[in-house]
C-alpha atoms as a PDB file:
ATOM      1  CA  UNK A   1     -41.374  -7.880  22.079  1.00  0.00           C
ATOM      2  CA  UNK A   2     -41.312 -10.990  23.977  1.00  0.00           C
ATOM      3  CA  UNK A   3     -37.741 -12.552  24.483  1.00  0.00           C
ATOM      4  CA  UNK A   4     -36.931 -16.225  23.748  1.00  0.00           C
ATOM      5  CA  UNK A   5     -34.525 -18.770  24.900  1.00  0.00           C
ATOM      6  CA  UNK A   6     -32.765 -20.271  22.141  1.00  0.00           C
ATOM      7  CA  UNK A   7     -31.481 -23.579  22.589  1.00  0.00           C
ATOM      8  CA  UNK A   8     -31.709 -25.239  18.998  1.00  0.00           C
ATOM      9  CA  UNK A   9     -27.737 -23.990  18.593  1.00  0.00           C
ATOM     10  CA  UNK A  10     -24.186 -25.596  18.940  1.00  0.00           C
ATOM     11  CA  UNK A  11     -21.281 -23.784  20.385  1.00  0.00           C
ATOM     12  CA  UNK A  12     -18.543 -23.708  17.410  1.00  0.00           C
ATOM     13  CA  UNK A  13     -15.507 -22.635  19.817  1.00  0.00           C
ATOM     14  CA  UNK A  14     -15.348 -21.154  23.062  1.00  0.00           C
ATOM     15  CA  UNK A  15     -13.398 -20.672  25.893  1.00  0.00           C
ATOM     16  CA  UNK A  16     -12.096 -17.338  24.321  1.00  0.00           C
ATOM     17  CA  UNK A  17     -12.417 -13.537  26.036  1.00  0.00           C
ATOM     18  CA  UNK A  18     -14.523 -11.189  23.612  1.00  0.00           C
ATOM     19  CA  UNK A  19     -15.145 -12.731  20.211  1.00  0.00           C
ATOM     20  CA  UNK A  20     -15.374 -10.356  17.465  1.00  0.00           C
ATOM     21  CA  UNK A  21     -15.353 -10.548  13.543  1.00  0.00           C
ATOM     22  CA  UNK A  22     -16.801 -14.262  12.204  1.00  0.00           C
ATOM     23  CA  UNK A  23     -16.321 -14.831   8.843  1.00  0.00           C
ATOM     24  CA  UNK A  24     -16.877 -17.877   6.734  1.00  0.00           C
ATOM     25  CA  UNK A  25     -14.469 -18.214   3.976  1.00  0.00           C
ATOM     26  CA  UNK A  26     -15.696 -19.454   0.743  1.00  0.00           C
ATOM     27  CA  UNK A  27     -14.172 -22.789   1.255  1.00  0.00           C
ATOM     28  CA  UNK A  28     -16.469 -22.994   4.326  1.00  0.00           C
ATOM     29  CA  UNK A  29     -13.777 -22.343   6.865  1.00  0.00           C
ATOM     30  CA  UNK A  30     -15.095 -20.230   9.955  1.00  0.00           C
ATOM     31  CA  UNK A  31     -12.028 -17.157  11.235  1.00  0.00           C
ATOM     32  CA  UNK A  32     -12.797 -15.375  14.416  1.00  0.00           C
ATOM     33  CA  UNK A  33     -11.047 -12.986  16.313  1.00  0.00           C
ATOM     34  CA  UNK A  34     -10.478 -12.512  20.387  1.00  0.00           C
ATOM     35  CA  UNK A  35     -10.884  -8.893  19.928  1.00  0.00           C
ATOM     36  CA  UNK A  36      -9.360  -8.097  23.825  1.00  0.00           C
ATOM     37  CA  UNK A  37      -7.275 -11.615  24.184  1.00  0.00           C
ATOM     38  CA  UNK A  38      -5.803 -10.864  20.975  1.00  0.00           C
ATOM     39  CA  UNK A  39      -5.119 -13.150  17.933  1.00  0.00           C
ATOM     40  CA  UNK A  40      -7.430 -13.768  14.973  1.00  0.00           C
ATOM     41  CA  UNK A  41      -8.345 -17.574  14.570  1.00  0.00           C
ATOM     42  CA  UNK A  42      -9.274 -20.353  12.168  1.00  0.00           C
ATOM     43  CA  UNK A  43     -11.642 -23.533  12.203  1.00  0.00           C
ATOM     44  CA  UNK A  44     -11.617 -25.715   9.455  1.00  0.00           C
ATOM     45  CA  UNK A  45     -14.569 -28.042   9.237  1.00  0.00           C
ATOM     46  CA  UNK A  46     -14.035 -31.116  11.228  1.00  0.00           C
ATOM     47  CA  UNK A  47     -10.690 -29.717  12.502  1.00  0.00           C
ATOM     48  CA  UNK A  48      -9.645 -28.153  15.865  1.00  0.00           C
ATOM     49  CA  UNK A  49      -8.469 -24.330  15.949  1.00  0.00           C
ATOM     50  CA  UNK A  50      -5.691 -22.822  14.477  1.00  0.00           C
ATOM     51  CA  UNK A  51      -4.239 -19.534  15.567  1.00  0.00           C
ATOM     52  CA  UNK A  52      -3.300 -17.878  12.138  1.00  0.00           C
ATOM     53  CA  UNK A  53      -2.453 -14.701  13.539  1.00  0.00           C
ATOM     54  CA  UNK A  54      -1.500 -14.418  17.078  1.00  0.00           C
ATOM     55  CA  UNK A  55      -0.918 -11.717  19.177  1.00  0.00           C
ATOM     56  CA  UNK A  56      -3.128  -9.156  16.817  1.00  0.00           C
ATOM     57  CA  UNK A  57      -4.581  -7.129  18.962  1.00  0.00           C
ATOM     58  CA  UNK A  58      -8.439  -5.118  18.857  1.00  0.00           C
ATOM     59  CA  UNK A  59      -9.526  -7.440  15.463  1.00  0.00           C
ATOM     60  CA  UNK A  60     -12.980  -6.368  14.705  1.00  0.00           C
ATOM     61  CA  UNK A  61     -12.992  -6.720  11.372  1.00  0.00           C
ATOM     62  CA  UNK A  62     -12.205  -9.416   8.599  1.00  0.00           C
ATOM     63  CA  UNK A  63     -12.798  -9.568   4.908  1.00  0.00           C
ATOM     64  CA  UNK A  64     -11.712 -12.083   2.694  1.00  0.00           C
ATOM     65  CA  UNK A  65     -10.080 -11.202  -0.759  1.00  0.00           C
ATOM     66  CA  UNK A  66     -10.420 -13.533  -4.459  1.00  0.00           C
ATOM     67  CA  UNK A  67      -6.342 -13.302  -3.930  1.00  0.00           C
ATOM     68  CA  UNK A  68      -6.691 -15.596  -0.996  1.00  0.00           C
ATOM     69  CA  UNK A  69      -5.890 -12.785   1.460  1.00  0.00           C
ATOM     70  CA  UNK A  70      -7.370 -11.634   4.455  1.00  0.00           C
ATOM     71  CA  UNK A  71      -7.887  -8.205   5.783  1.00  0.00           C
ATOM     72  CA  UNK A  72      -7.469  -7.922   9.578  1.00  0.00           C
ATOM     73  CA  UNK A  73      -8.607  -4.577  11.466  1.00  0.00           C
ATOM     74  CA  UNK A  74      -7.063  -3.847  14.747  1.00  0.00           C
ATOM     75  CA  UNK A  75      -5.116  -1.597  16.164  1.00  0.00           C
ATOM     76  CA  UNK A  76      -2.917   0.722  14.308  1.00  0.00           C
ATOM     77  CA  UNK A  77      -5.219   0.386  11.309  1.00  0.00           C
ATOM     78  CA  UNK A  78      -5.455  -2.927   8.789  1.00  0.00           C
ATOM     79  CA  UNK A  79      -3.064  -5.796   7.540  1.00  0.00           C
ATOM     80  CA  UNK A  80      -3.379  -8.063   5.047  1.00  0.00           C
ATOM     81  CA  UNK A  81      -2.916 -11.657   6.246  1.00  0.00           C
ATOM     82  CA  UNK A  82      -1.398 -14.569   3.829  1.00  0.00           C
ATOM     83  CA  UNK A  83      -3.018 -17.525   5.471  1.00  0.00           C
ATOM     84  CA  UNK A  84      -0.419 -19.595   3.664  1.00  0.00           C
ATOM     85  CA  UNK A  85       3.069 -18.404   5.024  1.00  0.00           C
ATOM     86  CA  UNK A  86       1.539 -16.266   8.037  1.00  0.00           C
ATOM     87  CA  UNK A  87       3.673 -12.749   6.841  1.00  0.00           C
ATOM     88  CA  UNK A  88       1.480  -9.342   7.123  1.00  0.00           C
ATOM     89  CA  UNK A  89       2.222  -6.509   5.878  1.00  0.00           C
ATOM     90  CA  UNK A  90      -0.263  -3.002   6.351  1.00  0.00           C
ATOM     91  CA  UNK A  91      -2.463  -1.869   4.152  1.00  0.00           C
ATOM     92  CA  UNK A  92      -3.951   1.199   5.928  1.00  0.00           C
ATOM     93  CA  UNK A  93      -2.036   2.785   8.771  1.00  0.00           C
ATOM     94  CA  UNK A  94      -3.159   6.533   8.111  1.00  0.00           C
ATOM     95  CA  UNK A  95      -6.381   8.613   6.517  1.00  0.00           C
ATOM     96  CA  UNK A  96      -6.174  11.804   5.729  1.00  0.00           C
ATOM     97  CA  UNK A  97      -2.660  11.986   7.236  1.00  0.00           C
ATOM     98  CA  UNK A  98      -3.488  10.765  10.522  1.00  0.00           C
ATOM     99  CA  UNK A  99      -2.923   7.503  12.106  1.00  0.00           C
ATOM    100  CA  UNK A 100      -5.970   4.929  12.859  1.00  0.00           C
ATOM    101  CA  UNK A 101      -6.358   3.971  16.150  1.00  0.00           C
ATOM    102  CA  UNK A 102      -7.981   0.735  15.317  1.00  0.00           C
ATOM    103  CA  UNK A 103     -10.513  -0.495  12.783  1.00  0.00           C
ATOM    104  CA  UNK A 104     -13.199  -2.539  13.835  1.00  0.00           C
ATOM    105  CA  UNK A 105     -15.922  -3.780  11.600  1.00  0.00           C
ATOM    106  CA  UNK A 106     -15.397  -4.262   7.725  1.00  0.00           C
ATOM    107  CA  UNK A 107     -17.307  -5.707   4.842  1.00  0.00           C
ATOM    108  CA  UNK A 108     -16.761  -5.836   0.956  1.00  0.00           C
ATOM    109  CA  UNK A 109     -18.779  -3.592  -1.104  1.00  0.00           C
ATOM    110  CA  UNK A 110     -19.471  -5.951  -4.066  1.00  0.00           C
ATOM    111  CA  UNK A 111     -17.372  -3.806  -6.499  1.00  0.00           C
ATOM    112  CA  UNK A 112     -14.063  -5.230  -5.428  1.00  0.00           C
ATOM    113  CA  UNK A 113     -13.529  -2.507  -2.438  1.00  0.00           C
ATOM    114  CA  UNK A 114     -14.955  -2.511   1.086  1.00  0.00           C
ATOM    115  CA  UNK A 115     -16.580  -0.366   3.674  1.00  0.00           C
ATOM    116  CA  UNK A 116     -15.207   0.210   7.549  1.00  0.00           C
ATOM    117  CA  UNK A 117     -15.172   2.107  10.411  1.00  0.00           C
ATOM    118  CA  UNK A 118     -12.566   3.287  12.823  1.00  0.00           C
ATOM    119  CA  UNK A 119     -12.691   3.114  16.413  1.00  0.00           C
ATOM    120  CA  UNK A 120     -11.036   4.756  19.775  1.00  0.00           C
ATOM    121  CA  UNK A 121     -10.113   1.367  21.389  1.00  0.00           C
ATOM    122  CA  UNK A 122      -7.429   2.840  22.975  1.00  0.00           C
ATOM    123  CA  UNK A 123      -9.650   5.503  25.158  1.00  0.00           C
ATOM    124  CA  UNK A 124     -11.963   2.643  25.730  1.00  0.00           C
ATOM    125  CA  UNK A 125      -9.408  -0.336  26.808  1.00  0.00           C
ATOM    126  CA  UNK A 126      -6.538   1.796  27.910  1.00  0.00           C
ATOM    127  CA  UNK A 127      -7.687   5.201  29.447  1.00  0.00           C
ATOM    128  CA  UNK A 128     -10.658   3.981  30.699  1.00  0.00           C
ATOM    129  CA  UNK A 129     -12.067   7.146  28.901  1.00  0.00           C
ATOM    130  CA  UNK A 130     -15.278   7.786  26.414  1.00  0.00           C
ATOM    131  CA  UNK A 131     -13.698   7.675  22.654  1.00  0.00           C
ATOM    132  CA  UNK A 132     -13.248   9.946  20.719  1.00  0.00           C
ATOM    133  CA  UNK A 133     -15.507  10.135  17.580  1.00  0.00           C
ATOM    134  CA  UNK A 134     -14.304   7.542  14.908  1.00  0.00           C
ATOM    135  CA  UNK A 135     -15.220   7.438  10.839  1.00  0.00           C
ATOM    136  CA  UNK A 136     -17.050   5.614   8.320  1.00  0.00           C
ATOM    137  CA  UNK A 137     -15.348   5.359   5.124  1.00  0.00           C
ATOM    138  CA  UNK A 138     -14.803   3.355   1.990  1.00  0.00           C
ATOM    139  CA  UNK A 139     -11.572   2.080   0.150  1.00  0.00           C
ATOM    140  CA  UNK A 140     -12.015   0.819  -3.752  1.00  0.00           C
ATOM    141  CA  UNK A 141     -10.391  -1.594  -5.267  1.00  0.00           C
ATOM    142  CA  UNK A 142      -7.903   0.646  -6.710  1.00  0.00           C
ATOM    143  CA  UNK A 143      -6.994   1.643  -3.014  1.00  0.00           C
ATOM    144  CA  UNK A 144      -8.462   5.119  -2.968  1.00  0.00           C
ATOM    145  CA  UNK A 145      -9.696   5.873   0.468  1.00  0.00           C
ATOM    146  CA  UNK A 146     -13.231   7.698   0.755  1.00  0.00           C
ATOM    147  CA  UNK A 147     -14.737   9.235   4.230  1.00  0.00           C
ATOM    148  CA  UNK A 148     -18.011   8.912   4.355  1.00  0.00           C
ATOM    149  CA  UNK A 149     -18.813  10.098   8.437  1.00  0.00           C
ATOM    150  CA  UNK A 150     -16.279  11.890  10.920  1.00  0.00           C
ATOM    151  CA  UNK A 151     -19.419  11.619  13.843  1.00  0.00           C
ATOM    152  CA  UNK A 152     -19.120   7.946  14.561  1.00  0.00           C
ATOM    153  CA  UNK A 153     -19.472   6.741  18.253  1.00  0.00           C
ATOM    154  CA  UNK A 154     -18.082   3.393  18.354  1.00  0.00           C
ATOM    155  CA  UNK A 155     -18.311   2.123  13.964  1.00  0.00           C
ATOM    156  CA  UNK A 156     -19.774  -1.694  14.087  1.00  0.00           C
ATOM    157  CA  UNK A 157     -21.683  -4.085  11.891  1.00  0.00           C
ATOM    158  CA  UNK A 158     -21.909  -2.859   8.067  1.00  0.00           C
ATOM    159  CA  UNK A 159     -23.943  -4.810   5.268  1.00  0.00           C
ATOM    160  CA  UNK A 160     -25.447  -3.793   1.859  1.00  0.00           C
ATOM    161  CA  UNK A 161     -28.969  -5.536   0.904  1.00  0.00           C
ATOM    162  CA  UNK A 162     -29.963  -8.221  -1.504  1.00  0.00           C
ATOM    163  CA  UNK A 163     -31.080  -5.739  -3.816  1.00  0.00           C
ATOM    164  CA  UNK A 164     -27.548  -3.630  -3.919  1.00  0.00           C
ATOM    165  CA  UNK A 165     -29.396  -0.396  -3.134  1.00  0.00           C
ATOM    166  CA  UNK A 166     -28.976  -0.021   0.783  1.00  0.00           C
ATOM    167  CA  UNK A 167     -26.076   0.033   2.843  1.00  0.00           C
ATOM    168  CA  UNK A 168     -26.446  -0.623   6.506  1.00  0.00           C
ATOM    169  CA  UNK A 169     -24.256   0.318   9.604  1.00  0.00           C
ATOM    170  CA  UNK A 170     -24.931  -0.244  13.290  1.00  0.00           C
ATOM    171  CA  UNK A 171     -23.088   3.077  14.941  1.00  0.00           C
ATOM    172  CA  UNK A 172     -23.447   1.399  18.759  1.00  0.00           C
ATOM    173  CA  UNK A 173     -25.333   3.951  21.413  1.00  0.00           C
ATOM    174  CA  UNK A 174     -27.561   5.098  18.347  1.00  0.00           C
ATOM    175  CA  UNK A 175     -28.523   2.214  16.098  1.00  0.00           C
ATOM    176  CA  UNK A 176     -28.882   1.118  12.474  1.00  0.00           C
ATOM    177  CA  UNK A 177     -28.265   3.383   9.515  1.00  0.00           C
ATOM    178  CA  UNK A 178     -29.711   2.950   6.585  1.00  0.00           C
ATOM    179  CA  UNK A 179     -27.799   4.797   3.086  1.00  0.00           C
ATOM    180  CA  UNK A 180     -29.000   4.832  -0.052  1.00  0.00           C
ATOM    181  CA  UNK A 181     -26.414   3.641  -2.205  1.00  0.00           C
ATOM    182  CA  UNK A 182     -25.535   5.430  -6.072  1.00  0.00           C
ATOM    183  CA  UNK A 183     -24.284   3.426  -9.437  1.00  0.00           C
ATOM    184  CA  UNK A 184     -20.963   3.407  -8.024  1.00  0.00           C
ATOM    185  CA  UNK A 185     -21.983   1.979  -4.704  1.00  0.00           C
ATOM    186  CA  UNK A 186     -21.093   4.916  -2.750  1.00  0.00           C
ATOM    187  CA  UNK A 187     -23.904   5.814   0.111  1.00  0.00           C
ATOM    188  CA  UNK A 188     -25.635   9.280   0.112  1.00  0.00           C
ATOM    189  CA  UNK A 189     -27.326  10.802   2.975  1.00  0.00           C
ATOM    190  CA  UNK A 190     -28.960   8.294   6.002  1.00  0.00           C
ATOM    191  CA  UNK A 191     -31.395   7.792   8.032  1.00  0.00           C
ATOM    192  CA  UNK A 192     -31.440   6.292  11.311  1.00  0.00           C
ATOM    193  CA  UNK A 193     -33.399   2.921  10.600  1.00  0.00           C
ATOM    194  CA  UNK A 194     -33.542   1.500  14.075  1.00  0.00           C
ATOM    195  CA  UNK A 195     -32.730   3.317  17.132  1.00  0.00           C
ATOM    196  CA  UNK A 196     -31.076   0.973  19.216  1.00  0.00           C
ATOM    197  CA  UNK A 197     -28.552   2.330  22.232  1.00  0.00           C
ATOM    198  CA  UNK A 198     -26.245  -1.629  22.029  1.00  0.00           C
ATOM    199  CA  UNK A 199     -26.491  -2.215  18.616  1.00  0.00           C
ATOM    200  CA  UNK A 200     -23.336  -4.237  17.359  1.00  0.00           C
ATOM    201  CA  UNK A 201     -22.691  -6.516  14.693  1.00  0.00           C
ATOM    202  CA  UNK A 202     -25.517  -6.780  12.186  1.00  0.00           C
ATOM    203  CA  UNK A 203     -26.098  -9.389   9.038  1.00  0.00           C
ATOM    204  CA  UNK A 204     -28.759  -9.419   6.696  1.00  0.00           C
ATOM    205  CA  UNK A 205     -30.347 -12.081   5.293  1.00  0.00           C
ATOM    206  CA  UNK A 206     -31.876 -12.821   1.598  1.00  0.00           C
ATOM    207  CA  UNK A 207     -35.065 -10.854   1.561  1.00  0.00           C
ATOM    208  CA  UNK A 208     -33.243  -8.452   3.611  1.00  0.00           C
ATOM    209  CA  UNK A 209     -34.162  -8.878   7.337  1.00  0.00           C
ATOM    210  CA  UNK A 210     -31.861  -7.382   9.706  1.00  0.00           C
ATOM    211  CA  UNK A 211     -30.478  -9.443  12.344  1.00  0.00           C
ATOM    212  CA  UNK A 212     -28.425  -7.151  14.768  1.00  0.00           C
ATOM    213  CA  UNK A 213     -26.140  -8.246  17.786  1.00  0.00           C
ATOM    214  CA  UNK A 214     -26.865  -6.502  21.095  1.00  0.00           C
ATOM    215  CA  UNK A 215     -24.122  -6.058  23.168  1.00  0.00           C
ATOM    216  CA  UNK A 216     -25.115  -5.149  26.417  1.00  0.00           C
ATOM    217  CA  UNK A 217     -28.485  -6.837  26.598  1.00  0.00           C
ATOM    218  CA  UNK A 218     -26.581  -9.929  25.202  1.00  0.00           C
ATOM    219  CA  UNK A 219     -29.738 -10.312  23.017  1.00  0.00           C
ATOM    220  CA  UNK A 220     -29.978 -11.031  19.388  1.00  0.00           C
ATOM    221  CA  UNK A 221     -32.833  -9.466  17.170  1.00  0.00           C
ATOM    222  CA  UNK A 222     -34.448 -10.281  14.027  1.00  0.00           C
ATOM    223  CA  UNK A 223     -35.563  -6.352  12.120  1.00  0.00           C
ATOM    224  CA  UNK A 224     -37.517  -6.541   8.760  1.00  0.00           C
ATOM    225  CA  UNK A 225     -36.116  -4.361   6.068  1.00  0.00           C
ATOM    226  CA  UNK A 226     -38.594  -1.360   7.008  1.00  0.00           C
ATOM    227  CA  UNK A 227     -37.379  -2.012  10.340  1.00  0.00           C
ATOM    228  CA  UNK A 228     -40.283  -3.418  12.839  1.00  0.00           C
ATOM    229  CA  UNK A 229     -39.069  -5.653  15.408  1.00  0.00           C
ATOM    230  CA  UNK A 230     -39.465  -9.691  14.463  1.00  0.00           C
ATOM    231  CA  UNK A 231     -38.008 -11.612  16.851  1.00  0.00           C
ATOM    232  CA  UNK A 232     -35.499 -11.226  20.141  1.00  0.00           C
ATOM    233  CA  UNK A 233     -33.392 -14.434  20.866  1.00  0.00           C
ATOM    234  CA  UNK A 234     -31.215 -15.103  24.274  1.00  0.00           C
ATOM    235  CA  UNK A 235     -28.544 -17.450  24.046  1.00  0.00           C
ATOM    236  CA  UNK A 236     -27.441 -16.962  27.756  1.00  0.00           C
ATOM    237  CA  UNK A 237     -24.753 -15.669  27.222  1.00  0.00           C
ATOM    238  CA  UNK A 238     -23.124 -12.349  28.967  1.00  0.00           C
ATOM    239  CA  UNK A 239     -22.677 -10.467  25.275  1.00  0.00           C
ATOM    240  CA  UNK A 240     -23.871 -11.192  21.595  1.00  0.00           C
ATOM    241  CA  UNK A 241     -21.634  -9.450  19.969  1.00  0.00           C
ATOM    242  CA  UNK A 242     -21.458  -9.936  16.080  1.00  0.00           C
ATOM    243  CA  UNK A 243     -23.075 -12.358  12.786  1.00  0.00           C
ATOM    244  CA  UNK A 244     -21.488 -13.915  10.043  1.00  0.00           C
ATOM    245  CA  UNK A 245     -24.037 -16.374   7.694  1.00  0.00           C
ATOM    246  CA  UNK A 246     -22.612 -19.306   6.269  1.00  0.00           C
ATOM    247  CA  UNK A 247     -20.894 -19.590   2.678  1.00  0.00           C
ATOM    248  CA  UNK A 248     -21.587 -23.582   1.951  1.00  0.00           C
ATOM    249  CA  UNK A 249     -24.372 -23.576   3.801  1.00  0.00           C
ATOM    250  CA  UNK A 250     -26.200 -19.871   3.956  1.00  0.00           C
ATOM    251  CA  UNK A 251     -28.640 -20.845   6.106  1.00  0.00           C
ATOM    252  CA  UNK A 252     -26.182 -21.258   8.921  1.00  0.00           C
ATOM    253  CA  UNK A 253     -26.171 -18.059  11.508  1.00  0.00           C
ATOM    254  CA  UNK A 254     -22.660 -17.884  12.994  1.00  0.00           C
ATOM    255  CA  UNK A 255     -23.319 -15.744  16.126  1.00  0.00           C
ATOM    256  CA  UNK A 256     -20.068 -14.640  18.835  1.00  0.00           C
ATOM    257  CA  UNK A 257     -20.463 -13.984  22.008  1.00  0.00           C
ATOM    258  CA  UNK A 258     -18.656 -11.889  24.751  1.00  0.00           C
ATOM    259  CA  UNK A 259     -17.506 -12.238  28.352  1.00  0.00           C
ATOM    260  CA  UNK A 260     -16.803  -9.574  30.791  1.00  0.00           C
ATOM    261  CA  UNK A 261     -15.508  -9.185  34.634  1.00  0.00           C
ATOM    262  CA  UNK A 262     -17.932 -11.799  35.999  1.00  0.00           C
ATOM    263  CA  UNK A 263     -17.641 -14.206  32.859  1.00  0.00           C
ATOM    264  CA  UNK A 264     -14.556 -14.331  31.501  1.00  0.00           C
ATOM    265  CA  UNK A 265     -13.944 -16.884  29.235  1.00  0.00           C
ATOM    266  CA  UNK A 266     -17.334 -16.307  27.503  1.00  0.00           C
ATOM    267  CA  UNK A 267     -16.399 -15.650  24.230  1.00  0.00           C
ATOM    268  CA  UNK A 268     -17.964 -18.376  21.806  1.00  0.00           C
ATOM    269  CA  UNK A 269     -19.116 -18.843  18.252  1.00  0.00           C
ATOM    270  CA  UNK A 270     -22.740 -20.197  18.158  1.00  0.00           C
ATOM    271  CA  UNK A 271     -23.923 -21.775  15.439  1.00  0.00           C
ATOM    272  CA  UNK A 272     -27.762 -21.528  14.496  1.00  0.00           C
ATOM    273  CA  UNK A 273     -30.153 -23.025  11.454  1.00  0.00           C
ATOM    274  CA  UNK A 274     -32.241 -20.423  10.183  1.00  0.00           C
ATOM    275  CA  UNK A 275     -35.389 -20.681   7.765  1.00  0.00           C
ATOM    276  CA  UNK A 276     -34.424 -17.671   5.564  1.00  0.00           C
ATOM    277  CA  UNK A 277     -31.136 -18.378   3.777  1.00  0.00           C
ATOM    278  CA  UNK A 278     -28.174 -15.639   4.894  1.00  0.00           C
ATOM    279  CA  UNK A 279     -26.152 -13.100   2.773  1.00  0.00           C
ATOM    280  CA  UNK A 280     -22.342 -14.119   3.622  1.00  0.00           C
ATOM    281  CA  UNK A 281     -21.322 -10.762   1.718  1.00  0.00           C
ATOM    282  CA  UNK A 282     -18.427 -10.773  -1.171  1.00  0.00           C
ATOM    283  CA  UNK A 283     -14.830 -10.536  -1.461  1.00  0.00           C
ATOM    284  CA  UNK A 284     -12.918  -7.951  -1.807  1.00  0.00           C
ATOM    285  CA  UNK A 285     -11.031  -7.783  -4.882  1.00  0.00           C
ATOM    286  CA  UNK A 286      -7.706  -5.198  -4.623  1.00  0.00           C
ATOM    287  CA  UNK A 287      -5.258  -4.513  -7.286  1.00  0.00           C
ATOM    288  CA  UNK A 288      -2.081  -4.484  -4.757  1.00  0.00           C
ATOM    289  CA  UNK A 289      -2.657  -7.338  -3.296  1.00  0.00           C
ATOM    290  CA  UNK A 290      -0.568 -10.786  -4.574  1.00  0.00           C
ATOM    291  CA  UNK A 291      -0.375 -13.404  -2.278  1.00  0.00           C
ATOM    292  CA  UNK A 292       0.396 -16.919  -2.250  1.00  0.00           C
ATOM    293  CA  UNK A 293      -2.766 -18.873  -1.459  1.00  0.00           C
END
């Protein structure tokens, strides 16, 4: 597959370390995360950026809830974020009895819950070490916490298709999983779709093209649903890191990029048009939660 150039895109924000976790909020307002310069961020449209929670550290993950919450992953497991006053307060510290590391990717499962994965940040960032392996699981919207897969390398992107009958998780140094999902939305046994050694982030779109962030290659690629290669875009950019499609407008890509030791203010939120209008995934919708919004 040949690689193109892309240069019909504008840079959203930039000037960040690793950007992790865009999000469009139904109102239209895009969040981000610096995953290793910490803080999880907000951009309103015509409006400069807003830290909304600062400091919050390893943010791989956000998911918006019909309460007006957020969900923020990170380190020590996931907090719910009232974008109103600023105040947090955990949700998920511990599964099974044991405390989370961090949680990186996350996305709502349509039923009110979501799905995520955990991941060894601290082996990676502070050891300098290979992590240990991390989990896939699911929490409901009663709060009931499900794990799905102990075997995870490093847990990133996670999407369900147009058609609610496929889930989809990029596990990065193996590639894209594909799980059939049952009438509760629960995923049975996978297969691995694409095999793809940087896979990252991943969004799908309305007829339920893949398009997967590549980490290391810094390349973004465009799978159809049976998985054949479409399309690989280069934005120049060190890392491509994760998706988010648009809410107001779905046929807005949101794409964040990465720096590292050579580049490293490099993070970035791209924005690109696309033909094929975006999914921008659900809200969660949790009993417990009751903020002001």
């Amino acid at each position: 597959m040949q690689t193109t150039t892309a240069s019909d895109f504008d840079v959203v924000a930039q000037g960040y370390q690793f950007i992790e976790a865009p999000r469009v909020s139904p109102q239209g307002d895009l969040w981000f995360s610096d995953l290793t310069g910490k803080g999880v961020y907000r951009k309103r449209p015509g409006q400069g950026v807003e830290a909304m929670l600062p400091g919050r550290e390893w943010v791989g993950g956000l998911v918006f809830d019909e309460s007006g919450a957020v969900l923020c992953g990170g380190r020590d497991g996931i907090v719910v974020l009232d974008p109103a006053t600023g105040a947090t307060r955990d949700l998920l510290s511990h599964i099974e009895g044991r405390p989370v590391v961090a949680v990186n990717d996350m996305e709502a499962d349509g039923h009110g819950g979501f799905f995520a994965g955990t991941i060894d940040f601290a082996a990676i960032f502070e050891r300098g070490e290979g992590p240990s392996p991390g989990i896939l699981f699911h929490m409901s919207a009663s709060g009931d916490v499900t794990v799905l897969r102990r075997d995870v390398f490093a847990s990133n992107g996670i999407a369900t298709s147009p058609c609610g009958r496929w889930l989809y998780h990029s596990e990065t140094s193996r590639g894209v999983w594909r799980y059939p999902l049952d009438g509760a939305g629960l995923p049975g046994s996978g297969e691995l779709l694409v095999a793809l050694e940087d896979s990252d982030g991943l969004a799908l779109d309305s007829l339920g093209n893949l398009w997967v962030a590549c980490w290391s290659s810094g390349l973004l690629k465009q799978f159809s649903a049976d998985g054949a290669c479409l399309r690989d875009l280069s934005f120049g950019y060190p890392h491509v890191v994760s998706l988010a499609f648009g809410t107001t407008d779905p046929c807005e890509l949101y794409i964040a990029t990465g720096g590292n030791a050579e580049v490293s203010d490099a993070g970035a939120v791209l924005r690109m048009r696309v033909a094929i209008p975006g999914l921008p995934g659900p809200c969660t919708r949790l009993s417990a939660l009751e903020v002001t919004a």
